[in-house]
Protein backbone atom coordinates (compact mmCIF):
# COMPACT_ATOMS: atom_id res chain seq x y z
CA UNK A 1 -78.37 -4.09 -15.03
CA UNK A 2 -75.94 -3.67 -17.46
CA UNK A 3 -71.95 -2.49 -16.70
CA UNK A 4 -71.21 1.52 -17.25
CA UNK A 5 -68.49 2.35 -19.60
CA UNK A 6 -67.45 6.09 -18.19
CA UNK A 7 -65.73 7.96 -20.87
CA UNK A 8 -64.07 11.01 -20.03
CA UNK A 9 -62.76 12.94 -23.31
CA UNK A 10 -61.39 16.18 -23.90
CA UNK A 11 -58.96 18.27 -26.19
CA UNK A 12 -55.27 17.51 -25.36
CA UNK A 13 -53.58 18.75 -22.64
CA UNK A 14 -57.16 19.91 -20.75
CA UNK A 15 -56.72 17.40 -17.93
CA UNK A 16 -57.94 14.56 -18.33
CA UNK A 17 -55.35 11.68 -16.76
CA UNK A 18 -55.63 13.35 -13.31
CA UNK A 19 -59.00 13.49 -13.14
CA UNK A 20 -59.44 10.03 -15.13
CA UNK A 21 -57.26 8.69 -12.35
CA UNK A 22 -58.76 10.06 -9.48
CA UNK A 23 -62.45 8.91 -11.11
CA UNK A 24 -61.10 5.69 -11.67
CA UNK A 25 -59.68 5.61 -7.65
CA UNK A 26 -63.07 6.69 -6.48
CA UNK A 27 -64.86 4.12 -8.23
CA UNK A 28 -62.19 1.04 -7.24
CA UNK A 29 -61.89 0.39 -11.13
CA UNK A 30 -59.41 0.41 -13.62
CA UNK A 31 -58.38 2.49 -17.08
CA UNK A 32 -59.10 2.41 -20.58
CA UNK A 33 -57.01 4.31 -23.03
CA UNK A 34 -58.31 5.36 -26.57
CA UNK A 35 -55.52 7.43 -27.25
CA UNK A 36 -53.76 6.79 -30.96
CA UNK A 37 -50.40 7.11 -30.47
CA UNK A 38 -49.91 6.59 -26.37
CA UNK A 39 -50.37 3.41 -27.56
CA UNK A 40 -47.15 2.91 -29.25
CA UNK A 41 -44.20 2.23 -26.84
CA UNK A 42 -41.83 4.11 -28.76
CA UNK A 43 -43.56 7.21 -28.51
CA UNK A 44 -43.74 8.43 -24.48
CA UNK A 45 -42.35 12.03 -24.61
CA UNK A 46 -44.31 13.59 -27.28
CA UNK A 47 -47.29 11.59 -27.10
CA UNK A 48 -47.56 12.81 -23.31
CA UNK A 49 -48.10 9.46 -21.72
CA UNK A 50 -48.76 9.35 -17.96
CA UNK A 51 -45.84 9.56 -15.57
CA UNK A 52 -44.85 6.32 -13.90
CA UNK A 53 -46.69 6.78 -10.92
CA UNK A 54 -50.00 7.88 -12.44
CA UNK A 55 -49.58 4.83 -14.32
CA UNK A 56 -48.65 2.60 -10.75
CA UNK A 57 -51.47 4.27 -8.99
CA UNK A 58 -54.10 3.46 -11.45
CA UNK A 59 -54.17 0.46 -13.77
CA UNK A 60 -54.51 1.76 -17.36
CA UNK A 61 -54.46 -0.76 -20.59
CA UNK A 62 -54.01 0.08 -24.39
CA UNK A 63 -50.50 2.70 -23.40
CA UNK A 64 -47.37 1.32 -24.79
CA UNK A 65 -49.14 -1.88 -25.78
CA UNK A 66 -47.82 -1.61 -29.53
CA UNK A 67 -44.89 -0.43 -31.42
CA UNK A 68 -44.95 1.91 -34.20
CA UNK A 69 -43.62 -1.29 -36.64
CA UNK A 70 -47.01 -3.04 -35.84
CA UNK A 71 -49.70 -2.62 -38.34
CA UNK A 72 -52.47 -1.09 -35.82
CA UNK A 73 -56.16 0.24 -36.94
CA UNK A 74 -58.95 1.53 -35.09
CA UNK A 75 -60.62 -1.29 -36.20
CA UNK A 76 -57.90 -3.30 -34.48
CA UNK A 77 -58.95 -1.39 -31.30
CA UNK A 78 -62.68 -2.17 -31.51
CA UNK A 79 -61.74 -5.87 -31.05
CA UNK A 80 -59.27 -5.62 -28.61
CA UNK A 81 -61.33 -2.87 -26.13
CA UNK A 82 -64.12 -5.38 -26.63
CA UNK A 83 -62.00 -8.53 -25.05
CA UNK A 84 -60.55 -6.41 -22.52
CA UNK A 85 -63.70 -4.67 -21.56
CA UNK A 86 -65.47 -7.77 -21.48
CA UNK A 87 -62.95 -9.28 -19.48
CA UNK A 88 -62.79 -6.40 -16.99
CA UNK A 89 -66.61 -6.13 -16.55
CA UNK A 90 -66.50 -9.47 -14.73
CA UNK A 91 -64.77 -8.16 -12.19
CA UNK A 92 -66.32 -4.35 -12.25
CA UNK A 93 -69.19 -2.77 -12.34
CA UNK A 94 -67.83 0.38 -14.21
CA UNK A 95 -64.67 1.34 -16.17
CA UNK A 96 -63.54 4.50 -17.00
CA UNK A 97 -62.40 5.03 -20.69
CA UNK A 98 -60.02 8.40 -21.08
CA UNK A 99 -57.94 9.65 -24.50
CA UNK A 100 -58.53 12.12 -27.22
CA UNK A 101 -58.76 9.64 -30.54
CA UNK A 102 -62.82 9.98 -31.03
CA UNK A 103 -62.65 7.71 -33.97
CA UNK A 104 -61.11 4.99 -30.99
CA UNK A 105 -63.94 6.13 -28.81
CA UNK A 106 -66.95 5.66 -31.42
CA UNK A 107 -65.38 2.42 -32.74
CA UNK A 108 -65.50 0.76 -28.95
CA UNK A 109 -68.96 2.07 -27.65
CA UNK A 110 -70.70 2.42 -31.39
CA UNK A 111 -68.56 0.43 -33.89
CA UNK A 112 -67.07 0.99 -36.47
CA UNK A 113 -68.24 -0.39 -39.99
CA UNK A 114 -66.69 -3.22 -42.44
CA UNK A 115 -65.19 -0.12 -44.77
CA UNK A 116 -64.68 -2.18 -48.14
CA UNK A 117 -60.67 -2.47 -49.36
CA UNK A 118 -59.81 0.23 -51.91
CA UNK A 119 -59.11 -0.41 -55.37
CA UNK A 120 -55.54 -0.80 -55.49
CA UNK A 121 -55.11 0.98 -58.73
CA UNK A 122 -57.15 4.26 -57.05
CA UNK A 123 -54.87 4.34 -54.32
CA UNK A 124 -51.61 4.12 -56.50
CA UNK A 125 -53.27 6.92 -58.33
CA UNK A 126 -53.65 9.14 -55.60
CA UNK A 127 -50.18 8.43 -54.35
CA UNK A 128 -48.91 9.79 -57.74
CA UNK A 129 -51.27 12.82 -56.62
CA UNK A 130 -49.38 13.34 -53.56
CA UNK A 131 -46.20 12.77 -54.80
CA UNK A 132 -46.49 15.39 -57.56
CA UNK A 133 -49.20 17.78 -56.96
CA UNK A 134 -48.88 17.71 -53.14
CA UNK A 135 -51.40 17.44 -50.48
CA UNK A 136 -53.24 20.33 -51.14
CA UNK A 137 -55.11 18.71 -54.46
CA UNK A 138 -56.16 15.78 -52.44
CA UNK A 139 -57.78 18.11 -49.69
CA UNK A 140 -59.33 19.35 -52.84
CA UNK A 141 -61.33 16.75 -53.66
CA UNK A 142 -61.79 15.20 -50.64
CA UNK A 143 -63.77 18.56 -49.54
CA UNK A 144 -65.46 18.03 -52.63
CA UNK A 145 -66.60 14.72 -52.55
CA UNK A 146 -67.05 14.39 -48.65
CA UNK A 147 -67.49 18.24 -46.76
CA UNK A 148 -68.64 16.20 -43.69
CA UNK A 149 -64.80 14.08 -42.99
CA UNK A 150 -63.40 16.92 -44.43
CA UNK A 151 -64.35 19.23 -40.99
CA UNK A 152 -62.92 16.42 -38.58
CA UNK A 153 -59.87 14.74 -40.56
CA UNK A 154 -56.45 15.67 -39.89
CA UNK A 155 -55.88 17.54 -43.48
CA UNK A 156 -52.24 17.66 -42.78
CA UNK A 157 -52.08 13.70 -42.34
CA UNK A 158 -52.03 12.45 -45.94
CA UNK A 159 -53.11 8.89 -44.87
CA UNK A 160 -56.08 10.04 -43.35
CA UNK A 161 -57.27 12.40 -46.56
CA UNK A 162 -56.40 9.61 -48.85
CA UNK A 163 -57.99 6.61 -46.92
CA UNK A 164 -61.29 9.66 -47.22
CA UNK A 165 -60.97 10.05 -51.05
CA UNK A 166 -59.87 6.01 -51.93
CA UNK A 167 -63.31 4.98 -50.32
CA UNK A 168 -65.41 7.63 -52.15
CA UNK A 169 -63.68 6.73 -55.16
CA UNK A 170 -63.71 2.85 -54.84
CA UNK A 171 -66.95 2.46 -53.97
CA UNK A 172 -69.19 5.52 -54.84
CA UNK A 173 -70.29 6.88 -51.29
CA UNK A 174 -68.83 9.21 -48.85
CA UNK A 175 -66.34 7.55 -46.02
CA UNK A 176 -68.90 9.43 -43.60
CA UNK A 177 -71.50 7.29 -44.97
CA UNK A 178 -69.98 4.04 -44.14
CA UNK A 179 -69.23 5.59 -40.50
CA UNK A 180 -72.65 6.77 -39.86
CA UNK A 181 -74.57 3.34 -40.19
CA UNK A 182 -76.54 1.91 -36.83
CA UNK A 183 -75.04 1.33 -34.11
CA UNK A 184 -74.05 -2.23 -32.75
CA UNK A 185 -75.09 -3.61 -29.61
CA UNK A 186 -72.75 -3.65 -26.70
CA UNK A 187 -72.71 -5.58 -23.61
CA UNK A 188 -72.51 -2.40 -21.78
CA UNK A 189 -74.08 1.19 -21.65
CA UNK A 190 -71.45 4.06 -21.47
CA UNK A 191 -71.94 7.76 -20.38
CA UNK A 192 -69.79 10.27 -21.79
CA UNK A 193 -68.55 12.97 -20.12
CA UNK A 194 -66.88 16.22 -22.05
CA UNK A 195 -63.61 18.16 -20.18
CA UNK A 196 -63.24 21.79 -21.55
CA UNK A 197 -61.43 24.99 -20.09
CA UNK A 198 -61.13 28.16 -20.83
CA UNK A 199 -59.28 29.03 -24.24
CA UNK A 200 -56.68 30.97 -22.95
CA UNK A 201 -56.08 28.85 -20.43
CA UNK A 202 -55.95 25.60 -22.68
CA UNK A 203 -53.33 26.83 -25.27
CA UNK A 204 -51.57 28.03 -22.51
CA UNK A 205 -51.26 24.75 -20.77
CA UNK A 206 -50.48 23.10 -24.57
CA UNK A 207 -47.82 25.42 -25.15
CA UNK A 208 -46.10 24.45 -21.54
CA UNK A 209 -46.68 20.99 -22.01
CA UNK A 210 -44.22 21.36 -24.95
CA UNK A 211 -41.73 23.37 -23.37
CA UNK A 212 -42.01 20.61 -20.69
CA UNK A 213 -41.57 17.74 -23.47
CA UNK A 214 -38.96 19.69 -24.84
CA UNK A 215 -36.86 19.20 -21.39
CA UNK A 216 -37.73 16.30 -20.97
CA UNK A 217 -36.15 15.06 -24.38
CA UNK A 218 -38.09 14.58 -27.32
CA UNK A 219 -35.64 16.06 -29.58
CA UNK A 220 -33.46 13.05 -28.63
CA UNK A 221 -36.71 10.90 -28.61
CA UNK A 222 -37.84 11.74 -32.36
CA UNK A 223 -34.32 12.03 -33.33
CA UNK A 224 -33.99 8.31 -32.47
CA UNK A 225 -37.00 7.74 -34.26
CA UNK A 226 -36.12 9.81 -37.52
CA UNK A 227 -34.83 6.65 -39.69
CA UNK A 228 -38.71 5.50 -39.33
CA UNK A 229 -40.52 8.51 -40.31
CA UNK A 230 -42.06 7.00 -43.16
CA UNK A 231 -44.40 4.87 -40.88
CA UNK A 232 -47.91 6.12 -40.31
CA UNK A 233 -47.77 5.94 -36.24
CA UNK A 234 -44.89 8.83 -36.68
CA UNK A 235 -46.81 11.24 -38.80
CA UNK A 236 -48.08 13.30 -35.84
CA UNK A 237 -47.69 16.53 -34.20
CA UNK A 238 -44.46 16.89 -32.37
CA UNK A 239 -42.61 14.20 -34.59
CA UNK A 240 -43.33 15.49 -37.83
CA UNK A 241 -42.12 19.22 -37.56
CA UNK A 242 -38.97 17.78 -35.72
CA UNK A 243 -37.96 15.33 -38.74
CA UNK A 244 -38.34 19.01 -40.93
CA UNK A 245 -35.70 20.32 -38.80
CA UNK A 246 -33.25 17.60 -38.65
CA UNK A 247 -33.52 17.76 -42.77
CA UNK A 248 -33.17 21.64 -42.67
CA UNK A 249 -36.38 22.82 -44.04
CA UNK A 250 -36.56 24.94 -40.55
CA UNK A 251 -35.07 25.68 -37.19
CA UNK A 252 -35.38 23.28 -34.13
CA UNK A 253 -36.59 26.61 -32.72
CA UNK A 254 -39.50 27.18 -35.63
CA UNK A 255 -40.47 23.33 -35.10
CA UNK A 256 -41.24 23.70 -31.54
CA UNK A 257 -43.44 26.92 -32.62
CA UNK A 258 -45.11 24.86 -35.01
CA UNK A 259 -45.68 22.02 -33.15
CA UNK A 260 -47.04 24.15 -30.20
CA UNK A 261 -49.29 26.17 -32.94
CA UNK A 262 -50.35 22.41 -34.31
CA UNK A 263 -51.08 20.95 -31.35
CA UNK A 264 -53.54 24.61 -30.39
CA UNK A 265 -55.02 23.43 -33.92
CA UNK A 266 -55.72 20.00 -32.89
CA UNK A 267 -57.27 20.73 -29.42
CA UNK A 268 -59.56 23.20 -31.88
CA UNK A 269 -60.30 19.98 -34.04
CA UNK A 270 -61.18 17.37 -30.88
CA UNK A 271 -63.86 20.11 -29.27
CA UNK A 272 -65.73 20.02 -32.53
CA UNK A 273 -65.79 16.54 -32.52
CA UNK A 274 -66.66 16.06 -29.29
CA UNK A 275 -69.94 18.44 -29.86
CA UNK A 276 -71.23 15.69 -31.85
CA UNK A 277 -72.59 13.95 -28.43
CA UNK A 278 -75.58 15.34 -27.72
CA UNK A 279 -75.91 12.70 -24.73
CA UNK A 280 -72.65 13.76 -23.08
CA UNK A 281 -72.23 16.06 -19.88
CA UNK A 282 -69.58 19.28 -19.92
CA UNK A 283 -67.65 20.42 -17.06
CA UNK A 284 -64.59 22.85 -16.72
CA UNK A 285 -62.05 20.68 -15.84
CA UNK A 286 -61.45 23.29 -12.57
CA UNK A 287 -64.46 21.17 -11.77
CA UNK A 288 -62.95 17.82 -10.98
CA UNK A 289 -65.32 17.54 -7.25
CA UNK A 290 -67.98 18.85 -9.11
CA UNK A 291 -67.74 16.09 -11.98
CA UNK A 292 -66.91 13.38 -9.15
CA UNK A 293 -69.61 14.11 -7.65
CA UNK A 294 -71.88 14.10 -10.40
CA UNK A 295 -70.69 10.81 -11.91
CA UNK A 296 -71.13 9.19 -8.49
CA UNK A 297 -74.86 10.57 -7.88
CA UNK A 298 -75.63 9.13 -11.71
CA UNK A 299 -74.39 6.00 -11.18
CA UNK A 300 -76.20 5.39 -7.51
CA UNK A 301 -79.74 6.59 -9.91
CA UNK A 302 -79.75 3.54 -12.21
């Protein structure tokens, strides 16, 4: 019988590190994070990492385990979730795998595909773009030439857009194409499972979660940060509409409205994404007996 990979996913802020942990504590295992930017050390305030005792009562892996200086990939995390889950399995049965980055969570339980290097003349070109025609043009052509990553990219990340439109332009198909090709083999079968709440309720608990972030000192955390804004790992929301204010294009006051109405935007962009399981099981996160229950009660069936 093969080893269960348990991934519990969900927009941000839903829930799903208490109810990963107390999964994880039920089932005498240990934590997998697919989460893009938890995993840079640098970043603990406005990336919401776990407190130090969620982290102390539960062993997670991949959360501070890089810094933002370190060239880091998704594809970088399909070989390193493969080592460590391979090297976890021999001591359990089942894992549970938590985080909202479902690009990390395809490329460990589907993989992700050898995406050819771009021509390095294209992606100087579009750079120009960006530089003097601004974002907007590449978005452009990227939902031109690829409607399907258009839906699910960040469109206000410009790294993400452009890595889109330098791989239809390089080599002739859409990005989508390259991600969509058969899955590999794994040395382990995986059941997703899907947190969602209530939508007043979630952007409510986003919009706290910021006020609480806010106390707890990111200002001081991406003001420390500020002389490396340039580096992909800090192009995220919360970091990015605080560098705007400490330049003066707004008010610390407007950034922590934006980065509250970004974030609501974001959660918006991770339920669509997660819709693309058919396989996976929904529960309210209210339901965390209910899913406990459920999970256990699968598992005792194979």
């Amino acid at each position: 019988m093969k080893k269960k990979l348990i991934c519990l996913i969900g927009p941000t802020a839903v829930g799903k590190t208490d109810i990963a942990i107390r999964l994880a504590t039920e089932l005498n295992t240990e934590i997998i994070s697919c989460d893009s930017r938890q995993i840079y050390k640098e970043m603990r305030i406005g990336t919401a990492v776990p407190e130090p005792h969620q982290l102390e009562s539960c062993k997670h892996h991949f959360i501070g385990s890089a810094s933002i200086h370190d060239y880091y990939s998704v594809f970088q995390f399909e070989l390193d979730a493969l080592q460590k889950t391979t090297e976890l399995f021999k001591k359990y049965d089942q894992l549970v795998l938590t985080g909202g980055s479902g690009l990390y969570l395809d490329a460990l339980i589907y993989g992700m595909d050898d995406i050819p290097d771009p021509d390095p003349e294209i992606r100087r070109n579009l750079e120009i773009r960006l530089e003097e025609e601004g974002i907007d043009s590449l978005r452009f052509d990227l939902k031109r030439l690829d409607p399907e990553y258009y839906t699910e990219v960040d469109l206000r990340n410009p790294k993400r857009v452009m890595r889109g439109l330098e791989v239809c332009l390089t080599t002739g198909q859409t990005f989508s194409h390259f991600r969509k090709r058969s899955t590999r083999e794994r040395p382990f079968d995986h059941q997703i499972i899907c947190l969602d709440r209530e939508r007043s309720s979630l952007h409510n608990r986003i919009n706290k979660r910021v006020d609480l972030m806010i106390e707890s000192g990111l200002i001081n955390e991406v003001k420390s940060l500020h002389p490396h804004k340039q580096l992909n790992a800090l192009k995220t929301v919360g970091y990015r509409e605080l560098f705007e204010a400490f330049e003066g294009k707004q008010s610390i006051e407007e950034a922590i409205e934006l980065i509250k109405r970004n974030t609501r935007r974001y959660a918006r962009r991770q339920i669509t994404w997660n819709k693309r399981y058919k396989d996976a099981e929904w529960f309210d996160a209210n339901e965390a007996d209910k899913l406990i229950s459920w999970t256990k009660n699968h598992l005792h069936q194979e």
